[in-house]
PDB file of N, CA and C in Angstrom:
ATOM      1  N   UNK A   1     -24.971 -13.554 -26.710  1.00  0.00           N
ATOM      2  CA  UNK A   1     -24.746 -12.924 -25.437  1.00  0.00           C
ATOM      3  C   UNK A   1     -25.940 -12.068 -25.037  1.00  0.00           C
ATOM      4  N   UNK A   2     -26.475 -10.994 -25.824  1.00  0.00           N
ATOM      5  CA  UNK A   2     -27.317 -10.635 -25.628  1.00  0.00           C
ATOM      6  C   UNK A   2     -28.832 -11.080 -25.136  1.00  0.00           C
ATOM      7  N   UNK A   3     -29.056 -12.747 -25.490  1.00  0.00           N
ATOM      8  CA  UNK A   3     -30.060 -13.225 -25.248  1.00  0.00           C
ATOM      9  C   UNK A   3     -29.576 -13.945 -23.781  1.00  0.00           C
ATOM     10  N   UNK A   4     -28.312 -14.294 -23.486  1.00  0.00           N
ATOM     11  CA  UNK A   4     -28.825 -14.368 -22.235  1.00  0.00           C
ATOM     12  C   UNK A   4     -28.587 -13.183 -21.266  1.00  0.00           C
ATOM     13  N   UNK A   5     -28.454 -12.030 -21.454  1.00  0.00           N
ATOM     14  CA  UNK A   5     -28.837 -11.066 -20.837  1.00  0.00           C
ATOM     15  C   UNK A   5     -30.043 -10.914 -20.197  1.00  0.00           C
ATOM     16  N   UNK A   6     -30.527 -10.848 -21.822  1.00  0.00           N
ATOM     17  CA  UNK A   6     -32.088 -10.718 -21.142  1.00  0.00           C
ATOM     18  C   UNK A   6     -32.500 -11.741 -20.955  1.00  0.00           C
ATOM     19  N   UNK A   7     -32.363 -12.645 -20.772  1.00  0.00           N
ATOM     20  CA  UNK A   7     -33.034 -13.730 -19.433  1.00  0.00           C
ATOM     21  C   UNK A   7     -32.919 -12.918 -18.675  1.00  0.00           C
ATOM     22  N   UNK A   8     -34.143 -13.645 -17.060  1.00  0.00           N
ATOM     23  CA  UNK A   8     -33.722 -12.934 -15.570  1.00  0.00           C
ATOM     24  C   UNK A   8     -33.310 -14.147 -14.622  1.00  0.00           C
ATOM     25  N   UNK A   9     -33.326 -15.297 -15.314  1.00  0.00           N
ATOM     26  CA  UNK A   9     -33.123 -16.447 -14.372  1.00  0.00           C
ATOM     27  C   UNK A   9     -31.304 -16.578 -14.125  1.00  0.00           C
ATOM     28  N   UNK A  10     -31.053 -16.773 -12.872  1.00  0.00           N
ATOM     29  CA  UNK A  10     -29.755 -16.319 -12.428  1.00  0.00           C
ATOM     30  C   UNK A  10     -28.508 -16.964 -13.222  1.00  0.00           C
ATOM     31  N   UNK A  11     -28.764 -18.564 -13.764  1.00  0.00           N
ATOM     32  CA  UNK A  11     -27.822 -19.371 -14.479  1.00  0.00           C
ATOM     33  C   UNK A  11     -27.589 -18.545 -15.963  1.00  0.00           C
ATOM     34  N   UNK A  12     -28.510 -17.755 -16.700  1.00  0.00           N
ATOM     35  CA  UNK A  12     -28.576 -17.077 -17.314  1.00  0.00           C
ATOM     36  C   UNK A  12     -27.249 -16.034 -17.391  1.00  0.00           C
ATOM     37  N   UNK A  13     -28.113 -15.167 -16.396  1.00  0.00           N
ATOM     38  CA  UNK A  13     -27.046 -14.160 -15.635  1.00  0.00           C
ATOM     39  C   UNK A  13     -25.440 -14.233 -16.039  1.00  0.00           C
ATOM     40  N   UNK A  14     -25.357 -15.830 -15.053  1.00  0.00           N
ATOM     41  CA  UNK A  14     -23.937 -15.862 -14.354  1.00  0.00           C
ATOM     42  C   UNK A  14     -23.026 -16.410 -15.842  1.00  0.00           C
ATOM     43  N   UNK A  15     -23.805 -16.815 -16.512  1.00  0.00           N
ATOM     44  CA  UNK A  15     -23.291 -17.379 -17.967  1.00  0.00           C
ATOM     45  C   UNK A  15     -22.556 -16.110 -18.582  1.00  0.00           C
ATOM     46  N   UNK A  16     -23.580 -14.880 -18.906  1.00  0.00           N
ATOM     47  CA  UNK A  16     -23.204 -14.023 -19.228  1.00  0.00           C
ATOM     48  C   UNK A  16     -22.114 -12.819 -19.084  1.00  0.00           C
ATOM     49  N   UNK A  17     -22.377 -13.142 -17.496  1.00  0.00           N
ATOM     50  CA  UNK A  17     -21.397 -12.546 -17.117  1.00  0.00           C
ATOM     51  C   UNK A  17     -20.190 -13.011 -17.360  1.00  0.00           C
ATOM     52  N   UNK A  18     -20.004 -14.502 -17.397  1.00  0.00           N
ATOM     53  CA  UNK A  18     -18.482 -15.159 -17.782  1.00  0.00           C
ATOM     54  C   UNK A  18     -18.082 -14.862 -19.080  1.00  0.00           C
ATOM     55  N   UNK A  19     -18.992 -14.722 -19.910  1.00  0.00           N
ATOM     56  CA  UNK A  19     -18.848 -14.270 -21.623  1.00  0.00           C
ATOM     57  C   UNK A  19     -18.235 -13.068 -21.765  1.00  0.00           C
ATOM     58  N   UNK A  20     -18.452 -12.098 -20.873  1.00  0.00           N
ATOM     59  CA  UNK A  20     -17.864 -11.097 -21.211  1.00  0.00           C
ATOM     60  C   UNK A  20     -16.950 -10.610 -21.116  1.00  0.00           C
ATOM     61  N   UNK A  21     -15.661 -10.784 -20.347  1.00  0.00           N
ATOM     62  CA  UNK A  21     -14.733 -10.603 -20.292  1.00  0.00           C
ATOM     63  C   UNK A  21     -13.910 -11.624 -21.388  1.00  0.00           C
ATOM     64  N   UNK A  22     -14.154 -13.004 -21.882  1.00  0.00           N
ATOM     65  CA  UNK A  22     -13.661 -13.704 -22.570  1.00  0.00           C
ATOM     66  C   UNK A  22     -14.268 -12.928 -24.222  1.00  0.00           C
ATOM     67  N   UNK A  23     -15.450 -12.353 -23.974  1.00  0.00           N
ATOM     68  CA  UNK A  23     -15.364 -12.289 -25.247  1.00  0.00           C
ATOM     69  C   UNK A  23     -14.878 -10.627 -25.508  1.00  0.00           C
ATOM     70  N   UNK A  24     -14.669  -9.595 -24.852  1.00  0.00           N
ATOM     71  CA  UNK A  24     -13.591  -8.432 -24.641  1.00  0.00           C
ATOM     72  C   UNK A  24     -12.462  -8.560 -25.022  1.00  0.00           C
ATOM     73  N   UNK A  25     -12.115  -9.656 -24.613  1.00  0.00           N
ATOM     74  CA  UNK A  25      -9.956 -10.232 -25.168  1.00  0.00           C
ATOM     75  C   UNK A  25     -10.492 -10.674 -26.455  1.00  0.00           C
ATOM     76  N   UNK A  26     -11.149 -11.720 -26.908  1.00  0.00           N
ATOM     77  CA  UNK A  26     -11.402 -11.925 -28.336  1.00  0.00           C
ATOM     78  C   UNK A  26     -11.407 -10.662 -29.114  1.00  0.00           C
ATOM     79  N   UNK A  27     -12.456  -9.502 -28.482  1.00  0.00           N
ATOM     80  CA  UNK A  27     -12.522  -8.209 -29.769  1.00  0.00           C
ATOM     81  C   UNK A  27     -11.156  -7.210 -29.880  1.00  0.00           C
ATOM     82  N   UNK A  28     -10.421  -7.786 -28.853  1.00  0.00           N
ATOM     83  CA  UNK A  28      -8.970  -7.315 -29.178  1.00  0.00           C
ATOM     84  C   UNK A  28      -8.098  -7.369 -29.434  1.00  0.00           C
ATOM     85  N   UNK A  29      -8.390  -8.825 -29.259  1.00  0.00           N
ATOM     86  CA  UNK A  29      -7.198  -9.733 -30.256  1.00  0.00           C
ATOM     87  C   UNK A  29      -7.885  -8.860 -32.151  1.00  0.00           C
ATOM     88  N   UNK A  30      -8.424  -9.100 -32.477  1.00  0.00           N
ATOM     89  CA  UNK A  30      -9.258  -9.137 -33.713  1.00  0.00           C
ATOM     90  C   UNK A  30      -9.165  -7.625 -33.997  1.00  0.00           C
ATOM     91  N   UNK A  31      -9.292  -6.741 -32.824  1.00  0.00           N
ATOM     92  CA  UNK A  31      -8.699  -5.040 -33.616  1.00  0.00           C
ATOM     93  C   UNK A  31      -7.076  -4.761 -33.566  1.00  0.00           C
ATOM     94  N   UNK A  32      -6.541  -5.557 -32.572  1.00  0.00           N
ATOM     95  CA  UNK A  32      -5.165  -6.039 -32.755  1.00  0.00           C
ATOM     96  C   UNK A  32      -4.468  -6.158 -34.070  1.00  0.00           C
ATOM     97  N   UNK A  33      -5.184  -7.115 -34.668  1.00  0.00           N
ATOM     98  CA  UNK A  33      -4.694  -7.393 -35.961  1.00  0.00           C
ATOM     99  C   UNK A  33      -5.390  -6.370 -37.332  1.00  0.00           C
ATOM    100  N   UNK A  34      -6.273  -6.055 -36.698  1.00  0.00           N
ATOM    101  CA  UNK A  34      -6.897  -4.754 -37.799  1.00  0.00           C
ATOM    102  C   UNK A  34      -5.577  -3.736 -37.924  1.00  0.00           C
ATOM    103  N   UNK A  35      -4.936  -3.320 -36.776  1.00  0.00           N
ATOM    104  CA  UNK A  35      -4.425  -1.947 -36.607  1.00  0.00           C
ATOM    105  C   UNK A  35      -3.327  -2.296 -37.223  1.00  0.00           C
ATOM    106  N   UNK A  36      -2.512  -3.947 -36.884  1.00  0.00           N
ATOM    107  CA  UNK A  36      -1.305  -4.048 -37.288  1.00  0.00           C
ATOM    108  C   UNK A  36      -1.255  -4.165 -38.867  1.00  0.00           C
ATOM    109  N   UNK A  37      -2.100  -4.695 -39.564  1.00  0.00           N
ATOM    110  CA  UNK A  37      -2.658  -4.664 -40.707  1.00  0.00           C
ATOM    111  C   UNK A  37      -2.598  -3.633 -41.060  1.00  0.00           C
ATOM    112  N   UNK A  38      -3.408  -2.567 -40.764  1.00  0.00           N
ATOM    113  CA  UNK A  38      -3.521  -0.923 -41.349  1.00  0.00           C
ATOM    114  C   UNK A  38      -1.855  -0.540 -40.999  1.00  0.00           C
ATOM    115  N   UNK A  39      -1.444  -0.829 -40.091  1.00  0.00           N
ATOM    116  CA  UNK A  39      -0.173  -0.004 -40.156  1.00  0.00           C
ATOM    117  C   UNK A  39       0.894  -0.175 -40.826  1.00  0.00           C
ATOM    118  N   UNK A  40       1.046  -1.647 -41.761  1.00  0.00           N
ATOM    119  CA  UNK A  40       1.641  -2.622 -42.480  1.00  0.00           C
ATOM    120  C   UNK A  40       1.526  -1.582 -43.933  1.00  0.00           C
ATOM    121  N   UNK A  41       0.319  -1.690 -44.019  1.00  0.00           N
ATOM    122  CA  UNK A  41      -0.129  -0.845 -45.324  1.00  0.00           C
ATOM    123  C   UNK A  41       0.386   0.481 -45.767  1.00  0.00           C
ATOM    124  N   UNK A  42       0.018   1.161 -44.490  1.00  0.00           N
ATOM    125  CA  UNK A  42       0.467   3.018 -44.424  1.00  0.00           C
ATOM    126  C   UNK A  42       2.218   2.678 -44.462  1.00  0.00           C
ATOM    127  N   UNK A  43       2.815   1.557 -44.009  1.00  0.00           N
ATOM    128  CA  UNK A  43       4.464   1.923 -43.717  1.00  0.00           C
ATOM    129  C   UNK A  43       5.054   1.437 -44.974  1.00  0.00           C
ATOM    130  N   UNK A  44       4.106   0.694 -45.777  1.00  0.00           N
ATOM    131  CA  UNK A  44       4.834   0.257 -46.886  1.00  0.00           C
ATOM    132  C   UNK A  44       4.415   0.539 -47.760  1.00  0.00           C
TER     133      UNK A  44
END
């Protein structure tokens, strides 16, 4: 993601920009399951 950031050519850009919101729900799905995990642990 970062590399096409820094591109400046616009297909670049517009790529990136689509990545990021898809990849935002991915990192929360994934601390999602961190927390439910940790809380599994502490309750039992």
């Amino acid at each position: 993601m970062s590399a096409l950031l820094r591109r400046t050519d616009a297909a670049s850009r517009a790529k990136a920009s689509e990545l990021g919101p898809e990849l935002a729900s991915r990192i929360d799905e994934v601390r999602a399951l961190f927390v439910k995990d940790a809380l599994s642990r502490v309750l039992s």
